[in-house]
C-alpha atoms as a PDB file:
ATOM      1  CA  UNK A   1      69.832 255.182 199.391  1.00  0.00           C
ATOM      2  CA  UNK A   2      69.302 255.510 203.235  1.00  0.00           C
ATOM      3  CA  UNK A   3      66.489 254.268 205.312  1.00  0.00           C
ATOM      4  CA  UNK A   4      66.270 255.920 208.799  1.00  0.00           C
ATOM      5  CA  UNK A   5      64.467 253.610 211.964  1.00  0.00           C
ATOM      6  CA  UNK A   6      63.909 250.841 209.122  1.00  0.00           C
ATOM      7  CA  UNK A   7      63.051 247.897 211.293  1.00  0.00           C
ATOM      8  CA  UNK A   8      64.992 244.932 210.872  1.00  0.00           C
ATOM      9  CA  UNK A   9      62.361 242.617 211.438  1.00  0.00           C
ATOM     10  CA  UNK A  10      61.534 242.502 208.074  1.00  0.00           C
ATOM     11  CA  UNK A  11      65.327 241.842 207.219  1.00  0.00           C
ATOM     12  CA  UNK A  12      65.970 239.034 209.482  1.00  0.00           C
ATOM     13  CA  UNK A  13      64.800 235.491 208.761  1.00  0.00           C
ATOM     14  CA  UNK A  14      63.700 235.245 212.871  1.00  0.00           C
ATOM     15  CA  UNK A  15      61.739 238.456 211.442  1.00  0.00           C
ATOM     16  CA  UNK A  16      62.441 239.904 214.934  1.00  0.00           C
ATOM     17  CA  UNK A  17      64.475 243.023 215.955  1.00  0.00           C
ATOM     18  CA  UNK A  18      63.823 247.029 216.338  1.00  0.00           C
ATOM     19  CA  UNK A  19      64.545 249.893 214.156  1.00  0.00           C
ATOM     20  CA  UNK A  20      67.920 250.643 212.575  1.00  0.00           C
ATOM     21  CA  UNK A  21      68.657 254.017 213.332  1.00  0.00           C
ATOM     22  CA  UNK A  22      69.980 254.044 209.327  1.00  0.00           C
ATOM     23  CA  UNK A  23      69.859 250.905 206.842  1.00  0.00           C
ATOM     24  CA  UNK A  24      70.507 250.729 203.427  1.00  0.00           C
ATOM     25  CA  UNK A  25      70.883 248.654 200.368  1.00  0.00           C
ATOM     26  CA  UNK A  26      74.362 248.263 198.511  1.00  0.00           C
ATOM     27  CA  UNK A  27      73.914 247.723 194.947  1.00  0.00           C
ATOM     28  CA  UNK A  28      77.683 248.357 193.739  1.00  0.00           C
ATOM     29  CA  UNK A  29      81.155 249.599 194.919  1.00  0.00           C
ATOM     30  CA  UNK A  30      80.713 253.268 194.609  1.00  0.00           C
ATOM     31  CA  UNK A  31      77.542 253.003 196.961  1.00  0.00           C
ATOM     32  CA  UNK A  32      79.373 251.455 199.278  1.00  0.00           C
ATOM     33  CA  UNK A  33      82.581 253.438 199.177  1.00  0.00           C
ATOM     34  CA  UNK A  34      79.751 256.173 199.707  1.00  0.00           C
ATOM     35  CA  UNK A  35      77.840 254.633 202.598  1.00  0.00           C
ATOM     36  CA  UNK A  36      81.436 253.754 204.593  1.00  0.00           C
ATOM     37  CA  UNK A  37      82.082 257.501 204.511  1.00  0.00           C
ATOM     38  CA  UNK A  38      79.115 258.946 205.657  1.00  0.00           C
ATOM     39  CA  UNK A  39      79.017 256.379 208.504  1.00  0.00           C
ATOM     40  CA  UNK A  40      82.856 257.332 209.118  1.00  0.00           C
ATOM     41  CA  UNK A  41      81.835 261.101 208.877  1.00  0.00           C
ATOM     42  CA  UNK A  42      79.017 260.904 211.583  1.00  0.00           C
ATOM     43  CA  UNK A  43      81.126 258.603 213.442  1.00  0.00           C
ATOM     44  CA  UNK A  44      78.283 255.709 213.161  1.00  0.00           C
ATOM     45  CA  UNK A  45      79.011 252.107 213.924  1.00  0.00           C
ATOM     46  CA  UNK A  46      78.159 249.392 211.099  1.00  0.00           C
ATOM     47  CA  UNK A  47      76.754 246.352 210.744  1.00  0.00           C
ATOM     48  CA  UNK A  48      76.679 244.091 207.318  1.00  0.00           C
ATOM     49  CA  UNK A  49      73.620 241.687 206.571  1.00  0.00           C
ATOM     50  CA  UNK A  50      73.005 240.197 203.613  1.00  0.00           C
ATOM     51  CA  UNK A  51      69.504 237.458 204.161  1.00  0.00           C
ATOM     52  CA  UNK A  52      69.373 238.412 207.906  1.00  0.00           C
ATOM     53  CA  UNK A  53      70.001 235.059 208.786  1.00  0.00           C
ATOM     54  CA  UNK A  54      71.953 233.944 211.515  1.00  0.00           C
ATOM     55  CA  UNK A  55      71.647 237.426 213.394  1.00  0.00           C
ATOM     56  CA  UNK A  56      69.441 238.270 216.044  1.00  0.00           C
ATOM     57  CA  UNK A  57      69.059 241.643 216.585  1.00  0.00           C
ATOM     58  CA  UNK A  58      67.997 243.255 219.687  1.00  0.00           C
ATOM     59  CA  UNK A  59      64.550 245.166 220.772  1.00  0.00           C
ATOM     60  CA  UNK A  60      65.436 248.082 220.828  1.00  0.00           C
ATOM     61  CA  UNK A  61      67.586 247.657 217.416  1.00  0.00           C
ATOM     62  CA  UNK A  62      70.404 249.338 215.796  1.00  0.00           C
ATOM     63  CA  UNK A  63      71.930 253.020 217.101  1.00  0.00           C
ATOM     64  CA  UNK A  64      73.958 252.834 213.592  1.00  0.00           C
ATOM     65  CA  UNK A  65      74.084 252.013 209.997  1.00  0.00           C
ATOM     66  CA  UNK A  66      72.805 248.438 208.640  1.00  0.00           C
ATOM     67  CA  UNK A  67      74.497 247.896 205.264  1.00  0.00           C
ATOM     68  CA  UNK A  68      72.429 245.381 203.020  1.00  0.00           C
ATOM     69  CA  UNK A  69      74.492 243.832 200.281  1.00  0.00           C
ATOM     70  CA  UNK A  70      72.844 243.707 197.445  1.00  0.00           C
ATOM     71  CA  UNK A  71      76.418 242.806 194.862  1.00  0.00           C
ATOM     72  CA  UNK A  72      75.245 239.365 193.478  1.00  0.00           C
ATOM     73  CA  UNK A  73      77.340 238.905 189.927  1.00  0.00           C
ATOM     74  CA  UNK A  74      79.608 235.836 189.403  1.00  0.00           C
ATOM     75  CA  UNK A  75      82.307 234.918 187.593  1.00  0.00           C
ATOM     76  CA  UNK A  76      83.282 231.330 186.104  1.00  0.00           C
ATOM     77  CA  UNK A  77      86.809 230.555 184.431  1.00  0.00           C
ATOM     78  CA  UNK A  78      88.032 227.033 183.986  1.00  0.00           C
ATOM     79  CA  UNK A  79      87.892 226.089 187.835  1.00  0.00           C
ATOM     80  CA  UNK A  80      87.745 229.041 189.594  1.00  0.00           C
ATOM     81  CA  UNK A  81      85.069 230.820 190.600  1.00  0.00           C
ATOM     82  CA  UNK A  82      84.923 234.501 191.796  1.00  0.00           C
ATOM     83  CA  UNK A  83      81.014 235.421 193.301  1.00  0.00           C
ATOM     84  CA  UNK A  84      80.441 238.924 195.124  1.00  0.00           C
ATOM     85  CA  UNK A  85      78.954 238.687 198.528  1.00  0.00           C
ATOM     86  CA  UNK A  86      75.527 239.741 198.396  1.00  0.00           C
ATOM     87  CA  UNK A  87      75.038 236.665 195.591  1.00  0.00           C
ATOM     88  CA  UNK A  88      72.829 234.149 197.689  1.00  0.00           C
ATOM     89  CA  UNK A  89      73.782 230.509 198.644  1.00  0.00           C
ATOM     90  CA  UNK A  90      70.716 229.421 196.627  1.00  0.00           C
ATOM     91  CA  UNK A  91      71.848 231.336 193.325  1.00  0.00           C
ATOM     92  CA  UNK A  92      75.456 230.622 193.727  1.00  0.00           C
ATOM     93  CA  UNK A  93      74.589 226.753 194.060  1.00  0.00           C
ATOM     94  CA  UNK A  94      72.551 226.675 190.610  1.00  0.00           C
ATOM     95  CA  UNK A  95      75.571 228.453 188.853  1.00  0.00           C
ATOM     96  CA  UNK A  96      77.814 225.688 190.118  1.00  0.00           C
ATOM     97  CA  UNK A  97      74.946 222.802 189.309  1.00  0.00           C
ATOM     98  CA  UNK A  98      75.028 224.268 185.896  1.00  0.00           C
ATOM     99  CA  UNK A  99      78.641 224.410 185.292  1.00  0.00           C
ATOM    100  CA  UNK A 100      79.420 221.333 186.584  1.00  0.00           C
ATOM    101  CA  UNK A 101      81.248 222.160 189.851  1.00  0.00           C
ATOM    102  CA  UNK A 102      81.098 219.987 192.832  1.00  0.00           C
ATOM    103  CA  UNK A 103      81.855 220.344 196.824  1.00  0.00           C
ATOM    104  CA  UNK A 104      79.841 222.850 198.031  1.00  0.00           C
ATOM    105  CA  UNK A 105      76.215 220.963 198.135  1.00  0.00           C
ATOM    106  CA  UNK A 106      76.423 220.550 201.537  1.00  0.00           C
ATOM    107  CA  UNK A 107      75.208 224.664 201.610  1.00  0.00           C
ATOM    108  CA  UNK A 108      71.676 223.998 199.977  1.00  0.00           C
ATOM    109  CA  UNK A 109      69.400 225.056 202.371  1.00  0.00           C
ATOM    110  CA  UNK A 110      71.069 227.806 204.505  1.00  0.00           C
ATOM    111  CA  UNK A 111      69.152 231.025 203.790  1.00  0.00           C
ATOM    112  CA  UNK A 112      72.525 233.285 203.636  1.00  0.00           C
ATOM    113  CA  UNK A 113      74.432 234.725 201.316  1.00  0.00           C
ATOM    114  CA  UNK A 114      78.420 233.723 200.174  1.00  0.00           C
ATOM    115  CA  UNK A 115      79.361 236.473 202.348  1.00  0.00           C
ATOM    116  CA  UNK A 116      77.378 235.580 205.342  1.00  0.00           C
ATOM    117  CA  UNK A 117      78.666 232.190 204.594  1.00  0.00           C
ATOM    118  CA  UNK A 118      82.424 232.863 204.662  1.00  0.00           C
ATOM    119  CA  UNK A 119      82.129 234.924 207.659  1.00  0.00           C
ATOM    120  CA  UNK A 120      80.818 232.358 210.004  1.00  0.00           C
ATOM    121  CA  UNK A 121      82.640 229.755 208.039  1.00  0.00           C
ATOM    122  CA  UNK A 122      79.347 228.040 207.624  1.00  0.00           C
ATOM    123  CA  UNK A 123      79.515 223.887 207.257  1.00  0.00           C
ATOM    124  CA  UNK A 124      77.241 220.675 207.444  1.00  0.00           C
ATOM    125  CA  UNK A 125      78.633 217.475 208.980  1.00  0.00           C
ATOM    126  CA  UNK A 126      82.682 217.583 208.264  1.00  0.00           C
ATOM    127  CA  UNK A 127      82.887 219.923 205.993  1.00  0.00           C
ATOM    128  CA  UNK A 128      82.964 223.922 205.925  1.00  0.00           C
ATOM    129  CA  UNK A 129      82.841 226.380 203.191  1.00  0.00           C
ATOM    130  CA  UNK A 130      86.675 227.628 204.135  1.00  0.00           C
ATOM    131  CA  UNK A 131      88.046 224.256 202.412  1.00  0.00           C
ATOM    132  CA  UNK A 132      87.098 225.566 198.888  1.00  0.00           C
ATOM    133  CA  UNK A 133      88.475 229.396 199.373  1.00  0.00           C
ATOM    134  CA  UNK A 134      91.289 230.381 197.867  1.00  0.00           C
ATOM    135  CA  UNK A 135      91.022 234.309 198.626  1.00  0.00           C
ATOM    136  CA  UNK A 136      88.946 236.893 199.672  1.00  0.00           C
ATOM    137  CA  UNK A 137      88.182 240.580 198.474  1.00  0.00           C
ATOM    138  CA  UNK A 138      87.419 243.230 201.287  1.00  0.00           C
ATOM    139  CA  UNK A 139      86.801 246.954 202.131  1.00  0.00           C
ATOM    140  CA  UNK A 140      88.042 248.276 205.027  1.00  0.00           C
ATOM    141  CA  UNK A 141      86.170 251.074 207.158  1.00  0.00           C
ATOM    142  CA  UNK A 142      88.505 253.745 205.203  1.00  0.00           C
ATOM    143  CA  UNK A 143      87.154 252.308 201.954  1.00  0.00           C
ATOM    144  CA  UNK A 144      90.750 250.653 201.289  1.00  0.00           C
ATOM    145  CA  UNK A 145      90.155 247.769 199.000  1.00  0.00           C
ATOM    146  CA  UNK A 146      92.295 244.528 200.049  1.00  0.00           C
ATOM    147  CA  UNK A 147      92.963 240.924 199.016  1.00  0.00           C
ATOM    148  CA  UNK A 148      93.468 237.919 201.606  1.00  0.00           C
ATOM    149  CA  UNK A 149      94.685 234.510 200.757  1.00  0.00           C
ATOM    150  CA  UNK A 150      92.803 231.869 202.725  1.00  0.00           C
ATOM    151  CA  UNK A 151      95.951 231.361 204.881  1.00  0.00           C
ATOM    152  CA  UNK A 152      95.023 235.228 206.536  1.00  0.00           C
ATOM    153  CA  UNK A 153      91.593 233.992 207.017  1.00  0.00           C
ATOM    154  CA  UNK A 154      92.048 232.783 210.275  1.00  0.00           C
ATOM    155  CA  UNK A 155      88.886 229.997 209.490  1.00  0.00           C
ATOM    156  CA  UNK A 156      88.168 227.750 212.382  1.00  0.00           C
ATOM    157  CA  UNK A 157      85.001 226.245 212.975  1.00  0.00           C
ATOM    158  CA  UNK A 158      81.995 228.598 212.470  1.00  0.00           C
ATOM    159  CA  UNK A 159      84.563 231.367 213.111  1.00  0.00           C
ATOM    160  CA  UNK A 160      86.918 233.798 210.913  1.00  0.00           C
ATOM    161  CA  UNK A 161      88.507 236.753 211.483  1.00  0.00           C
ATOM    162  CA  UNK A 162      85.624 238.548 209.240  1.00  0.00           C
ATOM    163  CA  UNK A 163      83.488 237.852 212.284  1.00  0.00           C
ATOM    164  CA  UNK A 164      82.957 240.871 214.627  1.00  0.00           C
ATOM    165  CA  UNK A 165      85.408 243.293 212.219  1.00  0.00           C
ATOM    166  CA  UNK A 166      84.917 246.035 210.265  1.00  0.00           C
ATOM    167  CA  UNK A 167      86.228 244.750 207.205  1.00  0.00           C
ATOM    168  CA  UNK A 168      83.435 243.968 204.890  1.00  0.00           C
ATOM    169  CA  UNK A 169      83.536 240.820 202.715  1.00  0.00           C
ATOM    170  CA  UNK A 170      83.108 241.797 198.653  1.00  0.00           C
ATOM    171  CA  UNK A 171      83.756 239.085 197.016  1.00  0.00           C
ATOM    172  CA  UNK A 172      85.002 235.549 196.899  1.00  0.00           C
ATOM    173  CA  UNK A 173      87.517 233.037 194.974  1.00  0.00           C
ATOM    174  CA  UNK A 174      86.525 229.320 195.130  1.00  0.00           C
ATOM    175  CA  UNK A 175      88.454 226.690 193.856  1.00  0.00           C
ATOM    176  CA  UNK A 176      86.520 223.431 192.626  1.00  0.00           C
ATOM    177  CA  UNK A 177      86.630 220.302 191.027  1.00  0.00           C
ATOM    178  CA  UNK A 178      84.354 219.156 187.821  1.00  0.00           C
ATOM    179  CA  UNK A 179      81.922 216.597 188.129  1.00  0.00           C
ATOM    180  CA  UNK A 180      78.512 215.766 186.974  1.00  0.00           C
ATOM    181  CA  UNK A 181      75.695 218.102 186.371  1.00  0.00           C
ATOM    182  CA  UNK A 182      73.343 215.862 186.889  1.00  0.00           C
ATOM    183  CA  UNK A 183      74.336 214.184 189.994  1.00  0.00           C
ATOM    184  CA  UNK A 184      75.200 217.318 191.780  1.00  0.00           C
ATOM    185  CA  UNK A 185      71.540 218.665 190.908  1.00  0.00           C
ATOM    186  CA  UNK A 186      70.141 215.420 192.381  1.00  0.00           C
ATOM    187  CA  UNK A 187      72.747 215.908 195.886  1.00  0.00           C
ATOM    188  CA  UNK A 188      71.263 219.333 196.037  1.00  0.00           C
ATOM    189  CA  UNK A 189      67.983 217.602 195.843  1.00  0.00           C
ATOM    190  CA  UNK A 190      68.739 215.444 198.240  1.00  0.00           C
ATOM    191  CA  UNK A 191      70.063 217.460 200.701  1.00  0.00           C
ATOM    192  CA  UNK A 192      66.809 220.088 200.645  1.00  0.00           C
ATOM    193  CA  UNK A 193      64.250 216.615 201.108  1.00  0.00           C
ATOM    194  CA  UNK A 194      66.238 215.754 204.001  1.00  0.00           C
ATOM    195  CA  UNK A 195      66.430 219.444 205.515  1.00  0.00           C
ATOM    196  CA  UNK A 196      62.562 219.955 204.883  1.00  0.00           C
ATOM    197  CA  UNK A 197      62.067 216.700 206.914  1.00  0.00           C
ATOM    198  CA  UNK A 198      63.962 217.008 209.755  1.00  0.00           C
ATOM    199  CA  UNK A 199      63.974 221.111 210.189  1.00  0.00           C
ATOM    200  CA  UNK A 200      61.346 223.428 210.963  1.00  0.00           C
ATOM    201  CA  UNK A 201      61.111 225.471 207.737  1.00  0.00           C
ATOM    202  CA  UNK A 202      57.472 226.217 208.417  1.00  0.00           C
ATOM    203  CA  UNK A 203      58.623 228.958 211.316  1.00  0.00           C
ATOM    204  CA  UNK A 204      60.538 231.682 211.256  1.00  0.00           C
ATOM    205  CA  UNK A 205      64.275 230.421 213.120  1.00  0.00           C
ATOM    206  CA  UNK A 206      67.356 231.613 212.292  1.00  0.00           C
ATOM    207  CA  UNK A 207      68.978 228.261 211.384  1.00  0.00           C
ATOM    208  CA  UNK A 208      70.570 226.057 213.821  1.00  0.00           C
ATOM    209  CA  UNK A 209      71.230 228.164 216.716  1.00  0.00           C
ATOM    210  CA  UNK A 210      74.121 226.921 219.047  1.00  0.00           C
ATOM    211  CA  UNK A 211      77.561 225.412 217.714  1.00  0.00           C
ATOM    212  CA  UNK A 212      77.943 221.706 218.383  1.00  0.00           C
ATOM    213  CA  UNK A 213      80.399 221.273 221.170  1.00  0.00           C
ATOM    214  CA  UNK A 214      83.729 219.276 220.181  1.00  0.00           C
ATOM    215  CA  UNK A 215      82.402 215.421 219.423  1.00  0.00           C
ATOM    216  CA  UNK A 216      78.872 216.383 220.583  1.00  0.00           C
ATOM    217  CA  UNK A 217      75.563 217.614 218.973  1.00  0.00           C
ATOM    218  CA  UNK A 218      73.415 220.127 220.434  1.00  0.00           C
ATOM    219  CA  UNK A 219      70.105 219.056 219.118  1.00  0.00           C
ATOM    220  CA  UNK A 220      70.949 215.569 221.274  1.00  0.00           C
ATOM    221  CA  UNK A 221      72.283 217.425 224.168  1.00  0.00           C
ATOM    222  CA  UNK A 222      69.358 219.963 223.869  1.00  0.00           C
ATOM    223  CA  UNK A 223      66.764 217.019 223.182  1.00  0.00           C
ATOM    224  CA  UNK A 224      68.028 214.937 226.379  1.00  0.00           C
ATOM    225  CA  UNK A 225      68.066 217.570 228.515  1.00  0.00           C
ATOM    226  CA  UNK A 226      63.977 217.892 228.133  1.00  0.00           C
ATOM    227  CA  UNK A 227      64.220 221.440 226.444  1.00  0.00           C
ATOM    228  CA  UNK A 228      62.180 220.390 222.957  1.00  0.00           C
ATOM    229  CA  UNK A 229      59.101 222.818 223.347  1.00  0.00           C
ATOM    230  CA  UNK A 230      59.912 224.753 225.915  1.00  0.00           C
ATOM    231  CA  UNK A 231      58.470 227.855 225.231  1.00  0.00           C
ATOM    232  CA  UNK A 232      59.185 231.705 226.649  1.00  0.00           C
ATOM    233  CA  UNK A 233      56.428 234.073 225.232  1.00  0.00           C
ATOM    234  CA  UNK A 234      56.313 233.014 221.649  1.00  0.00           C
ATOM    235  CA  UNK A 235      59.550 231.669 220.989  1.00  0.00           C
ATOM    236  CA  UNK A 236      59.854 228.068 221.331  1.00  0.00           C
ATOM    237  CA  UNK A 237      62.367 225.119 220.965  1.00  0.00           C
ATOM    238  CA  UNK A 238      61.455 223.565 217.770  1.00  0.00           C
ATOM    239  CA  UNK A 239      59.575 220.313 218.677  1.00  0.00           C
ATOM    240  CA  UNK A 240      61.494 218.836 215.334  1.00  0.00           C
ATOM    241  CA  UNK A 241      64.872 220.140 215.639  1.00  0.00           C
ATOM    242  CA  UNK A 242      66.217 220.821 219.046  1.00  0.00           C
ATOM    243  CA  UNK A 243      68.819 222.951 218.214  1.00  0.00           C
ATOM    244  CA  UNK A 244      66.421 225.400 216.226  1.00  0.00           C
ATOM    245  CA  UNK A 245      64.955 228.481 217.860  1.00  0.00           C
ATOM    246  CA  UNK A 246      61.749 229.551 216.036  1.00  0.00           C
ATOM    247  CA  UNK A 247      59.462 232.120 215.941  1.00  0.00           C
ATOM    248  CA  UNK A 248      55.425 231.305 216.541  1.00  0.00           C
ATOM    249  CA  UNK A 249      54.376 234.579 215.090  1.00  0.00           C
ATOM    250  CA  UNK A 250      55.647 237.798 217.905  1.00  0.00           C
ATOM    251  CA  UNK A 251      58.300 236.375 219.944  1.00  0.00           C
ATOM    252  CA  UNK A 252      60.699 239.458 220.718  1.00  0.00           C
ATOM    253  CA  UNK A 253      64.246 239.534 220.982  1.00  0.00           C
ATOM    254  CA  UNK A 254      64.259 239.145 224.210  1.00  0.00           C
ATOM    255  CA  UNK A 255      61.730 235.703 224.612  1.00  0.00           C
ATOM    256  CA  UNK A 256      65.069 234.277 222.240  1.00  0.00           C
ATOM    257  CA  UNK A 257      67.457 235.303 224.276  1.00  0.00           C
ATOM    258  CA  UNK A 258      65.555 234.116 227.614  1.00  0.00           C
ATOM    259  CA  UNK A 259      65.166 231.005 225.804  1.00  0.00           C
ATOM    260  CA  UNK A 260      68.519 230.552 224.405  1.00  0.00           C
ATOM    261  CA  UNK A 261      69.952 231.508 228.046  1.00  0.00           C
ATOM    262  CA  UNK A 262      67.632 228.597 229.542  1.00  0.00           C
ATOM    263  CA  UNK A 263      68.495 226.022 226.747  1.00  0.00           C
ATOM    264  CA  UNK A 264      71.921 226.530 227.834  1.00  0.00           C
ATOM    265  CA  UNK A 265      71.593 226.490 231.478  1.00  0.00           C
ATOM    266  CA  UNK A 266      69.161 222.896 231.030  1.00  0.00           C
ATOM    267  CA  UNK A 267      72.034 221.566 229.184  1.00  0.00           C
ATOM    268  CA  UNK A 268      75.302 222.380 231.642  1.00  0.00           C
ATOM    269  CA  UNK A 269      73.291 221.330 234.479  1.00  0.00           C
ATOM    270  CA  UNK A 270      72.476 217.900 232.904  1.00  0.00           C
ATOM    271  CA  UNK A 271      75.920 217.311 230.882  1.00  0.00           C
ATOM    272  CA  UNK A 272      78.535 219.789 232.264  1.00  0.00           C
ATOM    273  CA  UNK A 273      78.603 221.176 228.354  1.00  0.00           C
ATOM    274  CA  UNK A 274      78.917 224.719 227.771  1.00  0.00           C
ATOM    275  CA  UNK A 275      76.505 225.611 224.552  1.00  0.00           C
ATOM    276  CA  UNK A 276      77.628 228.589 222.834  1.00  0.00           C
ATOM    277  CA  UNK A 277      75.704 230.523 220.499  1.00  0.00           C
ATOM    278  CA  UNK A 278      76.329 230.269 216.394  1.00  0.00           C
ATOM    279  CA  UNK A 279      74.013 233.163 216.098  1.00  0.00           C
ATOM    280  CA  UNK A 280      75.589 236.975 215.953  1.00  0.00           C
ATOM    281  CA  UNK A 281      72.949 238.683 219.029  1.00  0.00           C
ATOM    282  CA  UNK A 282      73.510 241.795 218.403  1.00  0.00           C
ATOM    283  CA  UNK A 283      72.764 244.441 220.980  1.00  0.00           C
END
């Protein structure tokens, strides 16, 4: 069950970061209920990934436990829909294709998982993935199982108040509306051509890397400010996508941060704009 100085480079989709002092791989409750008390017993902090996207973890890695989340079932009744949190966005959007459930297309493409996606409260354009939750299944540290409504969610934009807490996400209740099968495969379609031609998919990034400031967008911000392909050691703003970070083969933790610290300095010095991070940098 445990892995001891597993790195997480080969758990992270910027396929950086050190060695996890102990990582493992949740298949079911009991594990986990399992895992929560030995980390509780040898007083170990915790961290929850599920695709490793959307993290960037340091050097030096993790002095603690990594808990993968591997739970990936879901459940469909009339217009609700109950999937676990290890079930990734990819999977959970052919289940909804196939049942005729429409809403959440705008998630094809993210490399996460539904919890990873509830957590940051992840979103394209106008609209986020907290508009279609109706509650939410956690664990807390003691292994205490709980259920929030939306309304204790605390969703804002690319925040909740999963975010930085020890209460684990297990599963989640969405609330759709029926359309057609066909024309949501073809949206899903849609949006993937679009993402492959205007994101760099070919390199290792971890998705979009800074929030958009209110009524702004940090690719344009990022662009005008003269930072596309600026490089430190091998990490390198995306000459496609501004506001992507990406990895040219062995950038380290630290070339990303450097990076992300100069992207952000370029950008207040040209527009007065304070960029803040939508990846978790964990240290």
């Amino acid at each position: 069950m445990f892995k001891e100085n597993e790195l997480l480079a080969k758990h992270t989709t910027f396929k950086v970061g050190g060695p996890a002092r102990f990582y493992a791989e949740v298949e079911n409750f009991p594990e986990l209920v399992q895992i929560l008390s030995f980390a509780k017993k040898n007083k170990l902090k915790t961290f929850v990934i599920g695709w490793g996207s959307n993290v960037l973890f340091s050097d030096k890695g993790f002095d603690g436990l990594i808990i993968n989340l591997k739970m990936s079932n879901c459940l469909v009744k009339e217009n609700k829909i109950i999937a676990d949190a290890g079930m990734p966005l990819s999977k959970f959007l052919n289940v909804l294709s196939e049942a005729s459930f429409e809403g959440l297309e705008f998630l094809a493409g993210i490399p996460g998982t539904i919890g990873g996606a509830v957590c940051m409260n992840a979103g394209q354009g106008s609209s986020s993935v907290s508009e279609f939750i109706k509650k939410v299944w956690v664990i807390d540290p003691a292994g205490k199982k709980k259920i929030l409504p939306k309304s204790k969610c605390k969703f804002d934009y690319r925040k909740s108040i999963f975010l930085g807490k020890n209460n684990i996400i297990l599963k989640v209740e969405f609330e759709l509306k029926k359309g057609d099968s066909s024309k949501i495969k073809e949206h899903i379609k849609s949006i993937l051509r679009k993402k492959m031609e205007r994101q760099p998919y070919d390199y290792p990034s971890a998705g979009s890397f800074f929030k958009n400031p209110e009524g702004q967008f940090a690719a344009k911000l990022i662009d005008e400010a003269g930072c596309k392909g600026v490089q430190v050691g091998e990490a390198q703003v995306s000459q496609k996508h501004a506001n992507f970070i990406i990895n040219l083969g062995i950038a380290k933790s630290s070339d990303i941060q450097k990076l992300a610290k100069l992207v952000a300095q370029k950008v207040y010095k040209k527009f007065k704009v304070k960029l803040e991070p939508e990846v978790q940098i964990i240290q």
